[in-house]
N, C-alpha and C. Protein backbone atom coordinates (compact mmCIF):
# COMPACT_ATOMS: atom_id res chain seq x y z
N UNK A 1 0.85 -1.18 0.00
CA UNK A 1 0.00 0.00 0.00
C UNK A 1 0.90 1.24 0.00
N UNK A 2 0.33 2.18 -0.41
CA UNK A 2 0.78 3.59 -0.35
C UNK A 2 0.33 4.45 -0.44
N UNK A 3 0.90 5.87 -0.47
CA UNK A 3 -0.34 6.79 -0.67
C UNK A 3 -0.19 7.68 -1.74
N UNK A 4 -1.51 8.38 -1.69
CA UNK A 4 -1.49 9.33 -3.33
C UNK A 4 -1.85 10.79 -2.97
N UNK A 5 -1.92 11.61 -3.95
CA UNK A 5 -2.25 13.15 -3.37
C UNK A 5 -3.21 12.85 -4.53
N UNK A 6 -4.10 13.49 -3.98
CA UNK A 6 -5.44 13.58 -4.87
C UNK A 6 -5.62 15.18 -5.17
N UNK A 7 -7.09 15.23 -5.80
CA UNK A 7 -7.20 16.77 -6.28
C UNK A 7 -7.51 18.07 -5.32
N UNK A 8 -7.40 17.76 -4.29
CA UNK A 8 -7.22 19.21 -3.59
C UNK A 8 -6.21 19.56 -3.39
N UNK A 9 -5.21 19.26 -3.71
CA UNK A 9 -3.71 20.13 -3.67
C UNK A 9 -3.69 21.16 -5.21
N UNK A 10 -4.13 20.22 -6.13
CA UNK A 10 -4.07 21.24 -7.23
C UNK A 10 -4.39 22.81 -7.20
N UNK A 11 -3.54 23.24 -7.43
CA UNK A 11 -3.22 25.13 -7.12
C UNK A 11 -2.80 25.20 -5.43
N UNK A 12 -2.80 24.34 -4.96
CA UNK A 12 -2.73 24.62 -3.57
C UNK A 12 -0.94 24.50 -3.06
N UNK A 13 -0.88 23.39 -3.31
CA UNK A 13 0.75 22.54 -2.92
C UNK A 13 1.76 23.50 -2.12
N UNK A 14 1.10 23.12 -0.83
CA UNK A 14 1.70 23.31 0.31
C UNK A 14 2.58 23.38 0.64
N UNK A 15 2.73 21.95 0.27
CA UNK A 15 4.56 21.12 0.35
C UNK A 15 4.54 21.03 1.49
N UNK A 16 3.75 21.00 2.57
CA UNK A 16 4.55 20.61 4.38
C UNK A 16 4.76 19.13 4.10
N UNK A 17 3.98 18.19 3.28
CA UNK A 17 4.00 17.05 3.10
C UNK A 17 5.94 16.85 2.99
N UNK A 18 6.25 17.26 2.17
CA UNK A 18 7.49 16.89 1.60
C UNK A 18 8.79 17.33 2.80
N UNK A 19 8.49 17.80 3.55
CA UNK A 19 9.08 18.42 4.24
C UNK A 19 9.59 17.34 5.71
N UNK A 20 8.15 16.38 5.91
CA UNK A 20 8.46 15.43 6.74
C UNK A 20 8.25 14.05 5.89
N UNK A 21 8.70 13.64 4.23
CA UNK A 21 8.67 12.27 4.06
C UNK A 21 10.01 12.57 3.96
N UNK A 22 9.92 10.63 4.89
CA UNK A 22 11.25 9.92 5.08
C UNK A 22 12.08 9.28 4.02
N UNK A 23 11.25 9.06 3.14
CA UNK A 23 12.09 8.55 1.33
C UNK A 23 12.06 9.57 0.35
N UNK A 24 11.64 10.54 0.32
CA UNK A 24 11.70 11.30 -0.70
C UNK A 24 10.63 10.62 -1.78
N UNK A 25 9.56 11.06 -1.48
CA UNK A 25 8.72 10.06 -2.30
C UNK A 25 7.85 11.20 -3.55
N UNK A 26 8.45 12.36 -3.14
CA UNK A 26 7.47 13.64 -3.93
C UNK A 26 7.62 14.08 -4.63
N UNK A 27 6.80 14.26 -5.95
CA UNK A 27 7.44 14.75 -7.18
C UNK A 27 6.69 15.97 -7.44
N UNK A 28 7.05 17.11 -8.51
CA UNK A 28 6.53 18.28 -8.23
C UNK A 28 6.00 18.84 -9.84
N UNK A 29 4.81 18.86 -9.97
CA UNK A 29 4.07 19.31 -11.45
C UNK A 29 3.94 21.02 -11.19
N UNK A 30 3.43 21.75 -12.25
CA UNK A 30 2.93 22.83 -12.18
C UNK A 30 2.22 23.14 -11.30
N UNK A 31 1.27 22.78 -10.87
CA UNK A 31 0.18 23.19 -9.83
C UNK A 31 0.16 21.80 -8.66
N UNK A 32 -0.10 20.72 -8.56
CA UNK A 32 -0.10 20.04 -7.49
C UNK A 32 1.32 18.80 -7.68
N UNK A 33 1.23 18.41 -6.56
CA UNK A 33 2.42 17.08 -6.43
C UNK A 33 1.96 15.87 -6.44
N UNK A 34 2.59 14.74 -6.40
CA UNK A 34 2.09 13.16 -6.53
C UNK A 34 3.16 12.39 -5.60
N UNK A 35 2.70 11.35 -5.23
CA UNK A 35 3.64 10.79 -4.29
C UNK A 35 4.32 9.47 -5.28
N UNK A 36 5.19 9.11 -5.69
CA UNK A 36 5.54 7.89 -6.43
C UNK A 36 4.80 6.77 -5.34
N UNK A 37 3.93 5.85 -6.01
CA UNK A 37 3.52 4.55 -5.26
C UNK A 37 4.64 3.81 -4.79
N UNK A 38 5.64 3.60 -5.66
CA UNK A 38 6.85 2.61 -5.71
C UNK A 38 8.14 2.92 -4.59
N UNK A 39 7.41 4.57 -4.43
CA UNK A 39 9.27 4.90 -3.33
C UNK A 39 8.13 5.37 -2.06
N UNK A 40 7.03 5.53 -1.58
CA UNK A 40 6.02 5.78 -0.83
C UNK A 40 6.16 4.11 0.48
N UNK A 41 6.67 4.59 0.97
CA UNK A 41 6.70 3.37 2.46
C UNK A 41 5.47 2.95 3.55
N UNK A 42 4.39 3.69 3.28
CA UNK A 42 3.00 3.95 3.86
C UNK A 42 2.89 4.08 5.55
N UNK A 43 3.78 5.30 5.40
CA UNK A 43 4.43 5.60 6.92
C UNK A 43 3.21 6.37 7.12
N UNK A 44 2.72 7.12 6.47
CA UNK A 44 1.68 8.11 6.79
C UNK A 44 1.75 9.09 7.84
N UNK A 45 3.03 9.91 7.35
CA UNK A 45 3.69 11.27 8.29
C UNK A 45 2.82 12.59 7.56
N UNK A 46 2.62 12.43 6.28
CA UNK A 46 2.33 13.23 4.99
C UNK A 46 1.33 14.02 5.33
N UNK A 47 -0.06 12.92 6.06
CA UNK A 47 -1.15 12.85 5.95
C UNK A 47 -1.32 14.44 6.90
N UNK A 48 -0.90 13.97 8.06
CA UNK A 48 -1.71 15.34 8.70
C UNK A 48 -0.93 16.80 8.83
N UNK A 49 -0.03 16.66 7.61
CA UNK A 49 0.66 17.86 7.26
C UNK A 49 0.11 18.48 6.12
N UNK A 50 -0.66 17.76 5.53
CA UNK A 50 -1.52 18.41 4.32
C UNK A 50 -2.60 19.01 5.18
N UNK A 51 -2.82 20.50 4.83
CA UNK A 51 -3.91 21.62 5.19
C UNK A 51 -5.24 20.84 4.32
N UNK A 52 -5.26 20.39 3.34
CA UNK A 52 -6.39 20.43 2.84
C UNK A 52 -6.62 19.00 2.44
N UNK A 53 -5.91 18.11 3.33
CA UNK A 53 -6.51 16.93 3.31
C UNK A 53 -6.31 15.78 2.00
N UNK A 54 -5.21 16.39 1.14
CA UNK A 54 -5.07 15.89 0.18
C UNK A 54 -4.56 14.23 -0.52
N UNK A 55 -4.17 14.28 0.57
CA UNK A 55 -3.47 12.29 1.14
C UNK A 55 -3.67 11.53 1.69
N UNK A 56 -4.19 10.59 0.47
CA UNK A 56 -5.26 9.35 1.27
C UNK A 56 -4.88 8.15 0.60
N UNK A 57 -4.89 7.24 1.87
CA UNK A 57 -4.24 5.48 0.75
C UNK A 57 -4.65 5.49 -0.58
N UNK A 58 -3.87 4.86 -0.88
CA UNK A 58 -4.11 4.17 -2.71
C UNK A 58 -5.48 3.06 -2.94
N UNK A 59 -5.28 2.62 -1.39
CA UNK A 59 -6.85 1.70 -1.56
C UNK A 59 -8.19 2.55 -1.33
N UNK A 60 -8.16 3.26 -1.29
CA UNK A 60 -9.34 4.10 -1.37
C UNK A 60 -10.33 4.26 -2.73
N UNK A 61 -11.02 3.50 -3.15
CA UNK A 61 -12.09 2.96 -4.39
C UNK A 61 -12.17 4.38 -4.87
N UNK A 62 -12.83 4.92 -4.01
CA UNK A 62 -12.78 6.41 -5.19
C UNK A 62 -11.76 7.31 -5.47
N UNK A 63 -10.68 7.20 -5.32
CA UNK A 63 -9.54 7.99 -5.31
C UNK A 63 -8.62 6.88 -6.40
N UNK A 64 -9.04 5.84 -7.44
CA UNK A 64 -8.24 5.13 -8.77
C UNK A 64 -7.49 5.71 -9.25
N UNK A 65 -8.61 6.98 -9.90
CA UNK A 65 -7.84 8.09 -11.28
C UNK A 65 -6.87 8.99 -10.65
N UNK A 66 -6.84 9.18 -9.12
CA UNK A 66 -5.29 10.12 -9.08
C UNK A 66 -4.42 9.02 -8.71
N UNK A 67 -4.47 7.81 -8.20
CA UNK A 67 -4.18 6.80 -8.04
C UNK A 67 -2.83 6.69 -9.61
N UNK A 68 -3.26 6.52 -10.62
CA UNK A 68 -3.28 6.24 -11.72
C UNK A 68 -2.56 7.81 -11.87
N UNK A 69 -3.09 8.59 -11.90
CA UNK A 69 -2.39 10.32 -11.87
C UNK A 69 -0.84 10.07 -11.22
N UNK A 70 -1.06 9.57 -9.90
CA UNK A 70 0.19 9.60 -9.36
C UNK A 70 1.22 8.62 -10.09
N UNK A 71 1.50 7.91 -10.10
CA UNK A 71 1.82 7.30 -10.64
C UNK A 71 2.39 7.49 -12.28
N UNK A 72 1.68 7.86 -12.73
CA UNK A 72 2.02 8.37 -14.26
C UNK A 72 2.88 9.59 -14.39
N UNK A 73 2.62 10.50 -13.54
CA UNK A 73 3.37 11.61 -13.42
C UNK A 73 4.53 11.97 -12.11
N UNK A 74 4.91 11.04 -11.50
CA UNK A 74 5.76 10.99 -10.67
C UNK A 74 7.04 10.23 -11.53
N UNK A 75 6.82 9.53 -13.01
CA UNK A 75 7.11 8.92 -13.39
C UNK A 75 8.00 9.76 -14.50
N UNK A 76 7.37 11.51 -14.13
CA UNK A 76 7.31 12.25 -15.22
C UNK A 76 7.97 13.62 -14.90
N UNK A 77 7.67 14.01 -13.89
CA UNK A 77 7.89 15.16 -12.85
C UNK A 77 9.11 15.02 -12.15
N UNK A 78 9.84 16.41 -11.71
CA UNK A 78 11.36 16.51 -11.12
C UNK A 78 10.70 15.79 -9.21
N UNK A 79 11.57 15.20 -8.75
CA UNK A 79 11.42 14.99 -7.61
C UNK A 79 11.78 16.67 -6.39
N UNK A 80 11.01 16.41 -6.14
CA UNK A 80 11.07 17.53 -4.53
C UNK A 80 11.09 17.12 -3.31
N UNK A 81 12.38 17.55 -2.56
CA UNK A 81 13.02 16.61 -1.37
C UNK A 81 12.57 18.31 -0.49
N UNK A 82 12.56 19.38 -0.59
CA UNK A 82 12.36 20.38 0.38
C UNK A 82 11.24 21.16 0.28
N UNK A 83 10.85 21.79 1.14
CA UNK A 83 9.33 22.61 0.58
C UNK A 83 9.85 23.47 0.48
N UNK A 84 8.87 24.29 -0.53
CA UNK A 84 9.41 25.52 -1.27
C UNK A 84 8.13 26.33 -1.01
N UNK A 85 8.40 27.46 -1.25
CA UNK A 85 6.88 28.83 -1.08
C UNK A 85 5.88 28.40 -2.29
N UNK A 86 4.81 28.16 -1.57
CA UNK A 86 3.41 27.68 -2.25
C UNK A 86 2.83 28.56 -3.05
N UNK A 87 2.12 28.54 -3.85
CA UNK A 87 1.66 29.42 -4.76
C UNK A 87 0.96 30.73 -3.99
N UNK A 88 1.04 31.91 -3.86
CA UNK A 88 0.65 33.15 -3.74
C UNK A 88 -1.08 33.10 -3.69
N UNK A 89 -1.57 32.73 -3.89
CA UNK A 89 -2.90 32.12 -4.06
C UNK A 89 -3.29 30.68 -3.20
N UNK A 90 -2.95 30.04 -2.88
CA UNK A 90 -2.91 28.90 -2.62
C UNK A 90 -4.40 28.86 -1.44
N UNK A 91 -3.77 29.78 -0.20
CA UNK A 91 -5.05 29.98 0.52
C UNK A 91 -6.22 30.20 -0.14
N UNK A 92 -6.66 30.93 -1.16
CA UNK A 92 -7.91 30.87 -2.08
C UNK A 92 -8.30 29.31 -2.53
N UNK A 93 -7.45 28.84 -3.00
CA UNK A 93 -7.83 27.48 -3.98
C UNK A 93 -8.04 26.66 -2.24
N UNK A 94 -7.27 26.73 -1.66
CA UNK A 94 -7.60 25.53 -0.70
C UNK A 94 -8.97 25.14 -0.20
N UNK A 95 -9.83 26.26 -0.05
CA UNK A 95 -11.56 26.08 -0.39
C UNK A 95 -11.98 25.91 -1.44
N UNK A 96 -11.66 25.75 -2.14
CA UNK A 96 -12.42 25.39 -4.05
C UNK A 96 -12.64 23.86 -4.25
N UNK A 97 -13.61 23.38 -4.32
CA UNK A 97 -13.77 22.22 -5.07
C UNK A 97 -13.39 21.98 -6.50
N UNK A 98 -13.77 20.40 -6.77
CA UNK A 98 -14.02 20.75 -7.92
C UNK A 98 -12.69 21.09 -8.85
N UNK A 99 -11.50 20.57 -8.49
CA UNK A 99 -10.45 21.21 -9.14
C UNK A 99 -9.83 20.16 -10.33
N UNK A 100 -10.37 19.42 -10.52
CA UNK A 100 -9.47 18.65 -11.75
C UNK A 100 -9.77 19.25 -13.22
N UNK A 101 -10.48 19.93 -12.99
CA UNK A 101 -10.14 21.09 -14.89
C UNK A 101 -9.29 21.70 -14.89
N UNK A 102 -8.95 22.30 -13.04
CA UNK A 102 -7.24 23.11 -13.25
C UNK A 102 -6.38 21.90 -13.52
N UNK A 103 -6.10 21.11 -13.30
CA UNK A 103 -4.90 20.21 -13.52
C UNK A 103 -4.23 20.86 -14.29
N UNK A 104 -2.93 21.00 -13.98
CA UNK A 104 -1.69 21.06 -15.26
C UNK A 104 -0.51 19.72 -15.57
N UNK A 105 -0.45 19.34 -16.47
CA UNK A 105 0.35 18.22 -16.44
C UNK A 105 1.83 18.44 -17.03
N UNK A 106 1.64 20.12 -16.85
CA UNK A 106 3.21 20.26 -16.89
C UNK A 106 4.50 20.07 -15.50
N UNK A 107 5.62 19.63 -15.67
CA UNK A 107 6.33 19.98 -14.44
C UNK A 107 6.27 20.94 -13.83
N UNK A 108 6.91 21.15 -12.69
CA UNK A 108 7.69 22.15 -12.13
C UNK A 108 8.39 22.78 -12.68
């Protein structure tokens, strides 16, 4: 098992997550991050450092497609071992639903 960042980080990405994983498991897109399944140890330090709740097991039935997100683009994306200043906005998006039309599937 492991875990994934799902769509409320998108525009948000905090990064406190990255700040306390123990493998370096975080990779960093334009607007949100993904956890690699494969380097993810399912320590679950991540979890209650995300503000907006964004990290939840991989077995979670409704959470497949970022499941599948993560994974594809961690595969794709520069790794991020330190947190860095979150988007200028970020507090706005962190109440927004509804965010997978922002997706960007560009890197960092």
């Amino acid at each position: 098992m492991a875990h994934i960042v799902t769509e409320s980080c998108i525009r948000c990405k905090y990064m406190d997550c990255v700040s306390v994983c123990p493998v370096d498991c975080f990779y960093a897109g334009e607007n949100m991050l993904v956890i690699h399944p494969d380097e993810c140890i399912d320590c679950g330090v991540c979890i209650p450092e995300c503000p907006v709740q964004a990290i939840v097991p991989d077995t979670n039935d409704q959470v497949f497609e970022w499941a599948l997100l993560n994974r594809t683009y961690a595969e794709q994306w520069p790794k991020i071992t330190e947190k860095a200043i979150p988007p200028h906005d970020a507090d706005h998006w962190a109440a927004v639903t509804d965010k997978k039309k922002y997706f960007s599937s560009k890197p960092h």
